[in-house]
C-alpha atoms as a PDB file:
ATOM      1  CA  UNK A   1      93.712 113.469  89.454  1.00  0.00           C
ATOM      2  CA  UNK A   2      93.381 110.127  87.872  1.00  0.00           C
ATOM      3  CA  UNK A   3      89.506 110.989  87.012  1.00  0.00           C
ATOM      4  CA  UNK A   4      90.909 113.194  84.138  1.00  0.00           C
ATOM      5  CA  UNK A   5      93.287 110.836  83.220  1.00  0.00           C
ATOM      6  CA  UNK A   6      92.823 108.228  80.085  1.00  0.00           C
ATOM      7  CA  UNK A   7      94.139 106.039  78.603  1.00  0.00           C
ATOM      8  CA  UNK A   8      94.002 104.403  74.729  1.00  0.00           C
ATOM      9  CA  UNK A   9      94.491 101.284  73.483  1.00  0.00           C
ATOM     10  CA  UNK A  10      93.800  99.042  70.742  1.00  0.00           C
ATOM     11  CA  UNK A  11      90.677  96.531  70.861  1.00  0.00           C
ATOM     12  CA  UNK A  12      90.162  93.957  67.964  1.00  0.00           C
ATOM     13  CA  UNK A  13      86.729  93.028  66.497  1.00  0.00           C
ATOM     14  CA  UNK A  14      85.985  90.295  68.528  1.00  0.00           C
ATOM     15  CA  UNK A  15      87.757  90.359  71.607  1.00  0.00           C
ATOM     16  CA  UNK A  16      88.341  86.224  71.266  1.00  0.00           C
ATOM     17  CA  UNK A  17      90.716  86.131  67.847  1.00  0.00           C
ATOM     18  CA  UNK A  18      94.446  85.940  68.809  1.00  0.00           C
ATOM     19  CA  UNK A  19      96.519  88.338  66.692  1.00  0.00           C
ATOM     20  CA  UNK A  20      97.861  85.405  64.396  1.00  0.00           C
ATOM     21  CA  UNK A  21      93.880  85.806  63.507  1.00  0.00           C
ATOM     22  CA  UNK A  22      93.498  89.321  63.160  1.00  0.00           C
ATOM     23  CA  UNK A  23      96.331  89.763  60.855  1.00  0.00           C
ATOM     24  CA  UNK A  24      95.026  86.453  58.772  1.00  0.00           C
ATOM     25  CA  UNK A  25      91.477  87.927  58.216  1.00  0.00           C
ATOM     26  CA  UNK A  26      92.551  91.433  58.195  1.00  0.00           C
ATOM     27  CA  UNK A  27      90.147  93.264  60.454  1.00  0.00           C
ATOM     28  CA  UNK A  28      90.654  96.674  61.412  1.00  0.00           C
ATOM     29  CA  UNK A  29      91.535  97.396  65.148  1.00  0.00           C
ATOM     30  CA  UNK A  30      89.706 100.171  67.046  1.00  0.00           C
ATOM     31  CA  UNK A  31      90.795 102.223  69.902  1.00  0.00           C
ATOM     32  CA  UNK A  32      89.152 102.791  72.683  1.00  0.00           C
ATOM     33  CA  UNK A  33      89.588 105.498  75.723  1.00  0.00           C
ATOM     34  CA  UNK A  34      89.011 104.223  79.713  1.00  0.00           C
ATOM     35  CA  UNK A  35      89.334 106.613  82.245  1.00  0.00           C
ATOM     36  CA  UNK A  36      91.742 105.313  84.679  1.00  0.00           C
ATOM     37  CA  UNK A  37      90.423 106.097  87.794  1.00  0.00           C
ATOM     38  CA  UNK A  38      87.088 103.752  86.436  1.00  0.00           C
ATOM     39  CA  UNK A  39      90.032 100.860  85.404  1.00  0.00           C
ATOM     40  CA  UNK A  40      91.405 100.687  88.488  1.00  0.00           C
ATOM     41  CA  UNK A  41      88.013 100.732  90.507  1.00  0.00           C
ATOM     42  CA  UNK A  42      86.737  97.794  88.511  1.00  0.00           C
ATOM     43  CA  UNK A  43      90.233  95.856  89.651  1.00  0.00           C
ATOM     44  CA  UNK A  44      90.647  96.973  93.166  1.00  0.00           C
ATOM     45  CA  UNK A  45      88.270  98.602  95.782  1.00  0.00           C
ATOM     46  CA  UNK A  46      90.920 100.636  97.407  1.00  0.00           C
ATOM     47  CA  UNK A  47      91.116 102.716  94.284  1.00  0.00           C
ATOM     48  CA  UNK A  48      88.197 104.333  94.863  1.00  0.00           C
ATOM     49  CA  UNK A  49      90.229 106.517  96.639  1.00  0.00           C
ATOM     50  CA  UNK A  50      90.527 109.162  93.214  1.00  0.00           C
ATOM     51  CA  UNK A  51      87.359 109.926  94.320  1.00  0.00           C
ATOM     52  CA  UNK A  52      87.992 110.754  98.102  1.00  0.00           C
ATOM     53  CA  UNK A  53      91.409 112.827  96.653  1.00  0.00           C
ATOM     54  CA  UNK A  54      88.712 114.821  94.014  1.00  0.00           C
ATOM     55  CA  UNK A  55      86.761 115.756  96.814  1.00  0.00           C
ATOM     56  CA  UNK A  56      89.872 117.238  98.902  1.00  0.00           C
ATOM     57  CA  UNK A  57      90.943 119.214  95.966  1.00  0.00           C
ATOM     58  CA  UNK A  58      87.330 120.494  95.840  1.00  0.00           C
ATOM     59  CA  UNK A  59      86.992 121.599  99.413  1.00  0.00           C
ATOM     60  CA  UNK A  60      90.921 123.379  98.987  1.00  0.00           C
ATOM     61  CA  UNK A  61      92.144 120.703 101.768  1.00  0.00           C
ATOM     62  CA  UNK A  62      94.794 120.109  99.685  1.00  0.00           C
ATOM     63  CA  UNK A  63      97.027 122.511  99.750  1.00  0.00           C
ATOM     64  CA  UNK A  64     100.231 122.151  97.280  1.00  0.00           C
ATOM     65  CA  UNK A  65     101.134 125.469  97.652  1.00  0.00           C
ATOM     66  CA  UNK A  66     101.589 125.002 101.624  1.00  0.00           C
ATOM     67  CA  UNK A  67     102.469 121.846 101.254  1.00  0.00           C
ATOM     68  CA  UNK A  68     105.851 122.695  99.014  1.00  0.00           C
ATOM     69  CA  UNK A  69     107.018 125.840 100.776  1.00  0.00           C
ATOM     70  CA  UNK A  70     107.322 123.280 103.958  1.00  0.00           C
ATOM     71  CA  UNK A  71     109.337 121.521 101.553  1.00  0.00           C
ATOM     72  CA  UNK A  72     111.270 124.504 100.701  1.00  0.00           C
ATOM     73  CA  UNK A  73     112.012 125.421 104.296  1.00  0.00           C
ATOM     74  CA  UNK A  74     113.503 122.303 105.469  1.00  0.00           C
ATOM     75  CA  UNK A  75     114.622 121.506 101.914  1.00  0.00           C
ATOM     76  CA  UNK A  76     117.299 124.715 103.001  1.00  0.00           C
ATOM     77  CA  UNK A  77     117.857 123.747 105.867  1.00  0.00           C
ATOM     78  CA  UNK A  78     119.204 120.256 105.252  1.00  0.00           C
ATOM     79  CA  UNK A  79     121.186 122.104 102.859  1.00  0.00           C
ATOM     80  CA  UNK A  80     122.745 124.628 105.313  1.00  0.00           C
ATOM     81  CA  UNK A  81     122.963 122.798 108.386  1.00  0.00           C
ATOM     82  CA  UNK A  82     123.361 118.802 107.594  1.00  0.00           C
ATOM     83  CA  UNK A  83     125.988 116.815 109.022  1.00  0.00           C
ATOM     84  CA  UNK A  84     124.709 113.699 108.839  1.00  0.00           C
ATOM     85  CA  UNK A  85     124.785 111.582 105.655  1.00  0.00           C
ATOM     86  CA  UNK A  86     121.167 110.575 103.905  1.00  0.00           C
ATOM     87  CA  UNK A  87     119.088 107.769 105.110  1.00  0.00           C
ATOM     88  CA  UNK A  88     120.643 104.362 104.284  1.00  0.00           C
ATOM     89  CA  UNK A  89     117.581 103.248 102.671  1.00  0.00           C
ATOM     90  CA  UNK A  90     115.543  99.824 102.029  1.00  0.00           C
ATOM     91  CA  UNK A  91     115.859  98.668  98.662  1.00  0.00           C
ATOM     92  CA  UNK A  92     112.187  98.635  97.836  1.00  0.00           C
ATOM     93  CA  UNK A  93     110.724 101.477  99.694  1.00  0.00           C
ATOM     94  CA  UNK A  94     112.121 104.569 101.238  1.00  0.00           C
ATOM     95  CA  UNK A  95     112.733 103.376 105.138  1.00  0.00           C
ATOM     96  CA  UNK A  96     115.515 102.624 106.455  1.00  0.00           C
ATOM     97  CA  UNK A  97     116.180  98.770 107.019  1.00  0.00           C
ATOM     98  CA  UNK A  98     116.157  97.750 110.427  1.00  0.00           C
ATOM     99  CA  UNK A  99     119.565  95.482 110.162  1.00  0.00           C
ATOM    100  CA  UNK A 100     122.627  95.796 107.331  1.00  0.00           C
ATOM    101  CA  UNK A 101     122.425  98.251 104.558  1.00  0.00           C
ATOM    102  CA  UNK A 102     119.487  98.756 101.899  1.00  0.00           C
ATOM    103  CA  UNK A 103     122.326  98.977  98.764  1.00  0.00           C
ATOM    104  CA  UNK A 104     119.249 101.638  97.261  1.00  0.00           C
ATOM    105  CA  UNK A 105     121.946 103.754  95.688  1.00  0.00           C
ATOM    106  CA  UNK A 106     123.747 100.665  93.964  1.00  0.00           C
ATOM    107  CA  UNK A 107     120.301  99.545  92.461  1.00  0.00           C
ATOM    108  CA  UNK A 108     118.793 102.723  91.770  1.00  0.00           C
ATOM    109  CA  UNK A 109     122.129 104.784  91.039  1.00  0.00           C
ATOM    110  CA  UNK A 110     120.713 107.986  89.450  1.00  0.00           C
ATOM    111  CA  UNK A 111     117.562 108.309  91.998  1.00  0.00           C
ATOM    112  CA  UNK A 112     119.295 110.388  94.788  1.00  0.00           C
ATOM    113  CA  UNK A 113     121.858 113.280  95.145  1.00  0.00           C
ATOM    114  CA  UNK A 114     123.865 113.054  98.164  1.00  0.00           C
ATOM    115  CA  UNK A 115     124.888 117.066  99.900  1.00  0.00           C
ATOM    116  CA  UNK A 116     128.401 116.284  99.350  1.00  0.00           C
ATOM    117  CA  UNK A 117     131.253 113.339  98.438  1.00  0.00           C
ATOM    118  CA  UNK A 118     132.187 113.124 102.385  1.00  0.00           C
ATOM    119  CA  UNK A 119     128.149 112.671 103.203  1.00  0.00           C
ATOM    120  CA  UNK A 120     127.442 110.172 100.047  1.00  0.00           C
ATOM    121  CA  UNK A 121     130.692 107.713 101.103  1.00  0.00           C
ATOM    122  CA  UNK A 122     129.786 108.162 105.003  1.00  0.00           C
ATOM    123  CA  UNK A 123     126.707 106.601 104.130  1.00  0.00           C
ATOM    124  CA  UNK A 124     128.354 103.393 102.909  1.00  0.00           C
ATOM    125  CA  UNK A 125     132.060 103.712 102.600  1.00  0.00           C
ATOM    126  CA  UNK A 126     131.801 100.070 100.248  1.00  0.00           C
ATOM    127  CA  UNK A 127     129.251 102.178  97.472  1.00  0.00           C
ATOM    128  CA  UNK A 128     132.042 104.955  96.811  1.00  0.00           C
ATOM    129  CA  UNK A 129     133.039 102.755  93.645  1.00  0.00           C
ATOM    130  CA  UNK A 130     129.683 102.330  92.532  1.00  0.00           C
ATOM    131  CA  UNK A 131     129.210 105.635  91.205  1.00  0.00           C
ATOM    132  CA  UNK A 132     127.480 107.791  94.136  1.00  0.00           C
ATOM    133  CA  UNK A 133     125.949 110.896  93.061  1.00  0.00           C
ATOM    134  CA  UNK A 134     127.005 114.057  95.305  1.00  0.00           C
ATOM    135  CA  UNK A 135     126.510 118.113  94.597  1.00  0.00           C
ATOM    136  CA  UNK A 136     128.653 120.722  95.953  1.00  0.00           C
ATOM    137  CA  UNK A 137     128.041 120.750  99.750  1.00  0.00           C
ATOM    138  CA  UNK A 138     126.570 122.837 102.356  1.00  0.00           C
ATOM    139  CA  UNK A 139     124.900 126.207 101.065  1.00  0.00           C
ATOM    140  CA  UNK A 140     123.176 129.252 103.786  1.00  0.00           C
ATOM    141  CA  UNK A 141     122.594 131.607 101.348  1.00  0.00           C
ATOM    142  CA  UNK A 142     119.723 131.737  98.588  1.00  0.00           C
ATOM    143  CA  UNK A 143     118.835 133.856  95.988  1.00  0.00           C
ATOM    144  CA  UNK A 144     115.629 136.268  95.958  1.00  0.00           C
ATOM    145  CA  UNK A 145     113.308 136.087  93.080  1.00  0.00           C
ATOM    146  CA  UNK A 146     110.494 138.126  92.053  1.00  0.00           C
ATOM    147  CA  UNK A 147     107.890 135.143  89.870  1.00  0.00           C
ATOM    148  CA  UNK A 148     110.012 132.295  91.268  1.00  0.00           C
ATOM    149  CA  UNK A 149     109.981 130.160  94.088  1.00  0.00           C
ATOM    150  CA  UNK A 150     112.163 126.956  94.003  1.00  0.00           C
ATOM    151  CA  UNK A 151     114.300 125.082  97.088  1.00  0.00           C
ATOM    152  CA  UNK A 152     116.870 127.150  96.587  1.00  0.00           C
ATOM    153  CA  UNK A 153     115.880 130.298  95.160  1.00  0.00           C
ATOM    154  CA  UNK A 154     112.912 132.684  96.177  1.00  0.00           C
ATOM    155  CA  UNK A 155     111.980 134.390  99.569  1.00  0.00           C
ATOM    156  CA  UNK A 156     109.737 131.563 101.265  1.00  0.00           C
ATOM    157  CA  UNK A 157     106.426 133.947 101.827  1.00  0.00           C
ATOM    158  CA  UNK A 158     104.755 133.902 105.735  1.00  0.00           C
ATOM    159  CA  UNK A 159     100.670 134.194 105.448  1.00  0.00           C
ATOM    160  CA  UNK A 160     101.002 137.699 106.827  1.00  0.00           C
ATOM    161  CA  UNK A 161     102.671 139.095 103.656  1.00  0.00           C
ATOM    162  CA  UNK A 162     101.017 136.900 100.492  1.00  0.00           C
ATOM    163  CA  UNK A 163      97.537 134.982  99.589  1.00  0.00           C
ATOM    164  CA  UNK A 164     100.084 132.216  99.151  1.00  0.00           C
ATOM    165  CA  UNK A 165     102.089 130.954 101.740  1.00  0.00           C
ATOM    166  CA  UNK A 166     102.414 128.126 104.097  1.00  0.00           C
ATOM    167  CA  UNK A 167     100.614 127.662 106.789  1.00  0.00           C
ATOM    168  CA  UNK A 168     103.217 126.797 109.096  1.00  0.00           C
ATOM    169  CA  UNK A 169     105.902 129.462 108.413  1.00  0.00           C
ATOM    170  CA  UNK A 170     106.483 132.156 110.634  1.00  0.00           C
ATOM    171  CA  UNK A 171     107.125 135.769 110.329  1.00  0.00           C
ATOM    172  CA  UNK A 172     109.911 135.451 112.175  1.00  0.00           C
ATOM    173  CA  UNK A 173     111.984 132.628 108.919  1.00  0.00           C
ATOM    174  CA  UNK A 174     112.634 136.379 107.198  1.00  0.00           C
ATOM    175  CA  UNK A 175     111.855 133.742 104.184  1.00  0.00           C
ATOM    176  CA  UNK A 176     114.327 131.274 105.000  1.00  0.00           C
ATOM    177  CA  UNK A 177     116.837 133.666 102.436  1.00  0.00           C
ATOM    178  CA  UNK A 178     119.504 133.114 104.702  1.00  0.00           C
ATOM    179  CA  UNK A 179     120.912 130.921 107.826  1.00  0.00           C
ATOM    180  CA  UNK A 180     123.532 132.094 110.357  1.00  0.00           C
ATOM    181  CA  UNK A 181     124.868 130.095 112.754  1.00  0.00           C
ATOM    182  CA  UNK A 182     125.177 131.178 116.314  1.00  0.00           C
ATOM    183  CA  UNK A 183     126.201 128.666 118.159  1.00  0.00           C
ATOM    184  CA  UNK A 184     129.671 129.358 119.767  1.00  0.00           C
ATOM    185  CA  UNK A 185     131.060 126.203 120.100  1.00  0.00           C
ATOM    186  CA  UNK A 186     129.365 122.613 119.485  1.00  0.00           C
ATOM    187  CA  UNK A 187     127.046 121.730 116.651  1.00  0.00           C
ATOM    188  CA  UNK A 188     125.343 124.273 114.100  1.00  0.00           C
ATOM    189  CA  UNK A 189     122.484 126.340 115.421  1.00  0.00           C
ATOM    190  CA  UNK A 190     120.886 128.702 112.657  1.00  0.00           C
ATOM    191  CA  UNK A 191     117.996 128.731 115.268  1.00  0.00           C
ATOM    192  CA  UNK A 192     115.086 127.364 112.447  1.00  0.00           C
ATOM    193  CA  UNK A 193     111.725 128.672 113.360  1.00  0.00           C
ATOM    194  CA  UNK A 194     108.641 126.960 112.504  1.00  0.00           C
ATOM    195  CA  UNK A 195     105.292 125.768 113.295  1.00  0.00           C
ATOM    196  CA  UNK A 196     105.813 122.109 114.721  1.00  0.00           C
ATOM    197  CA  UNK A 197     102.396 121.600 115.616  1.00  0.00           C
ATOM    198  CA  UNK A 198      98.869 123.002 115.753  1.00  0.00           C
ATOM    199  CA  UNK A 199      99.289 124.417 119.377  1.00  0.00           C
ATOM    200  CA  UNK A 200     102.960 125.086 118.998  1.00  0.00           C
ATOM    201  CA  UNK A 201     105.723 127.437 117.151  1.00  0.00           C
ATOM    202  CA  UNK A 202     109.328 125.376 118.025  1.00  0.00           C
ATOM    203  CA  UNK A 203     112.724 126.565 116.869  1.00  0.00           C
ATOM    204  CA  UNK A 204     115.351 123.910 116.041  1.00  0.00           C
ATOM    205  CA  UNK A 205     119.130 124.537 116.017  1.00  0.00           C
ATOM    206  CA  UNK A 206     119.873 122.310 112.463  1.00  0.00           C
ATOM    207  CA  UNK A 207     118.162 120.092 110.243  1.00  0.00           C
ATOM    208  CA  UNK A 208     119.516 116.716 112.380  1.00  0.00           C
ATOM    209  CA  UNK A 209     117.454 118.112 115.397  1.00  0.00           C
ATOM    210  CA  UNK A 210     114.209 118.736 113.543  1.00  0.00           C
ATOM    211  CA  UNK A 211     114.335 115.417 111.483  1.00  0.00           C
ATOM    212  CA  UNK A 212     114.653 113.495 114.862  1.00  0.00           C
ATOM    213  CA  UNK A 213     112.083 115.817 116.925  1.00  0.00           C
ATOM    214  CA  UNK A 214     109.486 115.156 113.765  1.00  0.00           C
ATOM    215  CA  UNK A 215     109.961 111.136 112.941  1.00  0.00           C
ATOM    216  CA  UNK A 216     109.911 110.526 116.485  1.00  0.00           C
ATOM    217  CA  UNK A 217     106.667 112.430 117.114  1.00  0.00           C
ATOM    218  CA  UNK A 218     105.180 111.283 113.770  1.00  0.00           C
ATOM    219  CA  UNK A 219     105.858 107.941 115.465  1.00  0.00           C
ATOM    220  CA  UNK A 220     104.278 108.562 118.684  1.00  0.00           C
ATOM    221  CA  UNK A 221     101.015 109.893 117.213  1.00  0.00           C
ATOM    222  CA  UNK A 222     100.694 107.266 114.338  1.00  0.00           C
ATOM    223  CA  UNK A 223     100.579 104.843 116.926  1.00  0.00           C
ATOM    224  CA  UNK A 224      98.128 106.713 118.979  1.00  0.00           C
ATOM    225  CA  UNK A 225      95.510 106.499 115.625  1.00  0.00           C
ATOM    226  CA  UNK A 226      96.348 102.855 115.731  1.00  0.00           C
ATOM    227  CA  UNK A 227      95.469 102.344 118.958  1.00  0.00           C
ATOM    228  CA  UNK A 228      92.169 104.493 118.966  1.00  0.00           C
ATOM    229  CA  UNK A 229      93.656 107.382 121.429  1.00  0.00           C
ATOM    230  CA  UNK A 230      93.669 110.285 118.451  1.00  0.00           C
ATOM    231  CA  UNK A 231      91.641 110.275 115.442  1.00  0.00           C
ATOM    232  CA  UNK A 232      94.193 111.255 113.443  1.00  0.00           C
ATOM    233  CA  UNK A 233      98.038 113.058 113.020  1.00  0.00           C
ATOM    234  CA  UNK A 234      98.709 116.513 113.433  1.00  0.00           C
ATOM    235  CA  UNK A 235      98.635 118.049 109.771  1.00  0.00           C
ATOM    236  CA  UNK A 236     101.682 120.117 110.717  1.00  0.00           C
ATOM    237  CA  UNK A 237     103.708 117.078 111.652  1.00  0.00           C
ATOM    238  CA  UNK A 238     102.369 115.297 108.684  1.00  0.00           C
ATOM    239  CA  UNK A 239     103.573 117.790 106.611  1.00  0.00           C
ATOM    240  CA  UNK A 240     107.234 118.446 108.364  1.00  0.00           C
ATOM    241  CA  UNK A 241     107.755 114.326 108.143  1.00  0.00           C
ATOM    242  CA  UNK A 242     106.986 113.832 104.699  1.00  0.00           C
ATOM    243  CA  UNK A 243     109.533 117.066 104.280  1.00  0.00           C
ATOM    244  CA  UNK A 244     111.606 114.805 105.614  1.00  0.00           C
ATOM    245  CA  UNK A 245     111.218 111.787 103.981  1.00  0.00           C
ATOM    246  CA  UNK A 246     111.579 113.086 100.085  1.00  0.00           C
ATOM    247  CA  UNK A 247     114.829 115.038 101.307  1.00  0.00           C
ATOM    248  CA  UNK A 248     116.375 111.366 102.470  1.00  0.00           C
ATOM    249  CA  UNK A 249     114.999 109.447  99.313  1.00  0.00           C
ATOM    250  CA  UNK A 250     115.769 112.153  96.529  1.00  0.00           C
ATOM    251  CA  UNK A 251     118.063 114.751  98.175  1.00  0.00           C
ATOM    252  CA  UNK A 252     119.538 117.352  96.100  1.00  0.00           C
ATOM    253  CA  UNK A 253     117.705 115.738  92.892  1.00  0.00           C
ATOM    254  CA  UNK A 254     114.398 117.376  94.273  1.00  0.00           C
ATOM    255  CA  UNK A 255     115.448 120.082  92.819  1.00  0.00           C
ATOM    256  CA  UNK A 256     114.898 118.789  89.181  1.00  0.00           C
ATOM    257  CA  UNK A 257     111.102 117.854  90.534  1.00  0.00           C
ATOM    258  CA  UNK A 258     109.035 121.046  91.303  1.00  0.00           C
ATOM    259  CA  UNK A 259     108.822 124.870  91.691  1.00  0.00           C
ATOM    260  CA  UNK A 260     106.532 127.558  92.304  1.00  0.00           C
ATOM    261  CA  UNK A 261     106.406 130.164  89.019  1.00  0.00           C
ATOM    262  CA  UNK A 262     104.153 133.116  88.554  1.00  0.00           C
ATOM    263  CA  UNK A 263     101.660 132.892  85.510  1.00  0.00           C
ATOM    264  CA  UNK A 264     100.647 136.214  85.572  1.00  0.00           C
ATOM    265  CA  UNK A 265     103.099 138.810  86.919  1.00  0.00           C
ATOM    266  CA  UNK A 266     100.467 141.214  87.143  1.00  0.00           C
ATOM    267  CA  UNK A 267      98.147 139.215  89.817  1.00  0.00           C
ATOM    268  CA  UNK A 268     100.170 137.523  93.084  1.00  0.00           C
ATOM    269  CA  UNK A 269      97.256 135.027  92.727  1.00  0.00           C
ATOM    270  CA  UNK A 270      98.790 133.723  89.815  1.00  0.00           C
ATOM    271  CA  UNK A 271     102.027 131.599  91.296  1.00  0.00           C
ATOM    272  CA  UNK A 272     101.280 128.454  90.551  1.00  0.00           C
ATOM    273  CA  UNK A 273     103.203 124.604  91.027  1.00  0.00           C
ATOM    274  CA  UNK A 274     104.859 123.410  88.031  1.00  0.00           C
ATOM    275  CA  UNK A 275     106.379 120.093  87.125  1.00  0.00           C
ATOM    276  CA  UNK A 276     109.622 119.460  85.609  1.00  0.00           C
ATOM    277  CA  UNK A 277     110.401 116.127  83.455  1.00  0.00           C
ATOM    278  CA  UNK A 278     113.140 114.442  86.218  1.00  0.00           C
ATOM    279  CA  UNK A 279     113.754 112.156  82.998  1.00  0.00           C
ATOM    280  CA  UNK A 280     114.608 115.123  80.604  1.00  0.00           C
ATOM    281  CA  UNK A 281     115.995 117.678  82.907  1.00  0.00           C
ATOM    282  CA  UNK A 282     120.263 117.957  83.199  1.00  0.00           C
END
């Protein structure tokens, strides 16, 4: 959190001299350490909110673990089932524009990875010369693991068979391992079970049909806060949208982001979420 964050930097003698006068009278600098949660209180009130996120950490309300294996889940799904390209996004933010195309992937070339080349050019046909980035296409099957769990490799744990699990992932997902489809004729249908939201377990045929079921009732509650009927959105939504949302802006380069890795192969307490460099990893 940003309340164990710091940061150092250089202060002269007397804060007034310019640095033409610093190096003419040849004080000594000192550094000093702020804490940056304090730094950005003092500048804006709505960073107070370190504190609120502290407290949510404290009471275990945050939940990365949960929070990721959602990620996981879907993560393989858009990877088995997708047949629609990524989000054309806005060039500032990750929404898609309401008119024309956002042109992200021009500006920010190396910030997404498209499922394959037919996906990445059906987004915008006029970006193929632009350098798109693209993997290897559509993948059902994924590796078991025994101190791992990443989007593509590890069985996805259920909270009837580990301390940690997600919340919202059923018995039934086998841990999402593998997908088959069963539909005889039409689009794919892996049938995806999970929880959709607090009072109810759906199953959706591909990733398309989930993404559409969750934005649009992500929508419908958010709007429902706004106008004062519900105090707030279902956490399970919540969670399922925001899934959602990192697989269009990042796609396939999530998987240079985060993983789950055991710490202490002797306790199944121990798995816990590590961080990889996006800047330094290949």
């Amino acid at each position: 959190s940003l309340k164990k964050r710091f940061q150092t930097s250089w202060k002269l003698p007397d804060e007034t001299d310019s640095i033409l006068e610093y190096l003419t009278r040849q004080q000594k600098p000192f550094s000093i350490s702020m804490n940056e949660a304090t730094q950005l209180e003092a500048t804006c009130e709505r960073d107070k909110k370190s504190h609120f996120i502290q407290q949510a950490i404290n009471r275990n309300d945050c939940n990365c673990h949960s929070k990721f294996l959602i990620l996981a889940a879907i993560y393989r799904l858009w990877k088995c089932t997708s047949i629609n390209p990524l989000d054309d996004l806005g060039l500032g933010e990750p929404t898609v524009p309401s008119m024309g195309n956002g042109k992200r992937d021009f500006w920010y070339s190396d910030s997404r990875v498209h499922l394959d080349r037919q996906s990445a050019t059906a987004m915008d046909p006029s970006m193929e010369p632009f350098g798109l980035n693209w993997g290897e296409g559509k993948v059902c099957k994924f590796l078991p693991s025994n101190n791992k769990i990443s989007l593509t490799q590890g069985r996805i744990p259920h909270s009837r068979d580990s301390p940690i699990h997600a919340r919202g992932i059923p018995s039934e997902s086998k841990g999402y391992l593998e997908f088959e489809d069963v539909a005889e004729t039409g689009n794919v249908d892996v049938r995806f079970p999970i929880r959709f939201t607090w009072q109810s377990f759906l199953v959706f045929a591909n990733y398309f049909e989930l993404k559409t079921s969750a934005v649009d009732e992500f929508k419908r509650e958010r709007d429902a806060v706004a106008a004062g009927k519900r105090s707030n959105i279902d956490p399970f939504v919540f969670d399922i949208f925001k899934s959602i949302q990192l697989i269009e802006q990042y796609g396939e380069k999530l998987e240079q982001f985060a993983y789950l890795e055991a710490t202490n192969t002797s306790s199944s307490l121990s798995i816990e979420l590590s961080y990889v460099d996006a800047k330094n990893s290949s």
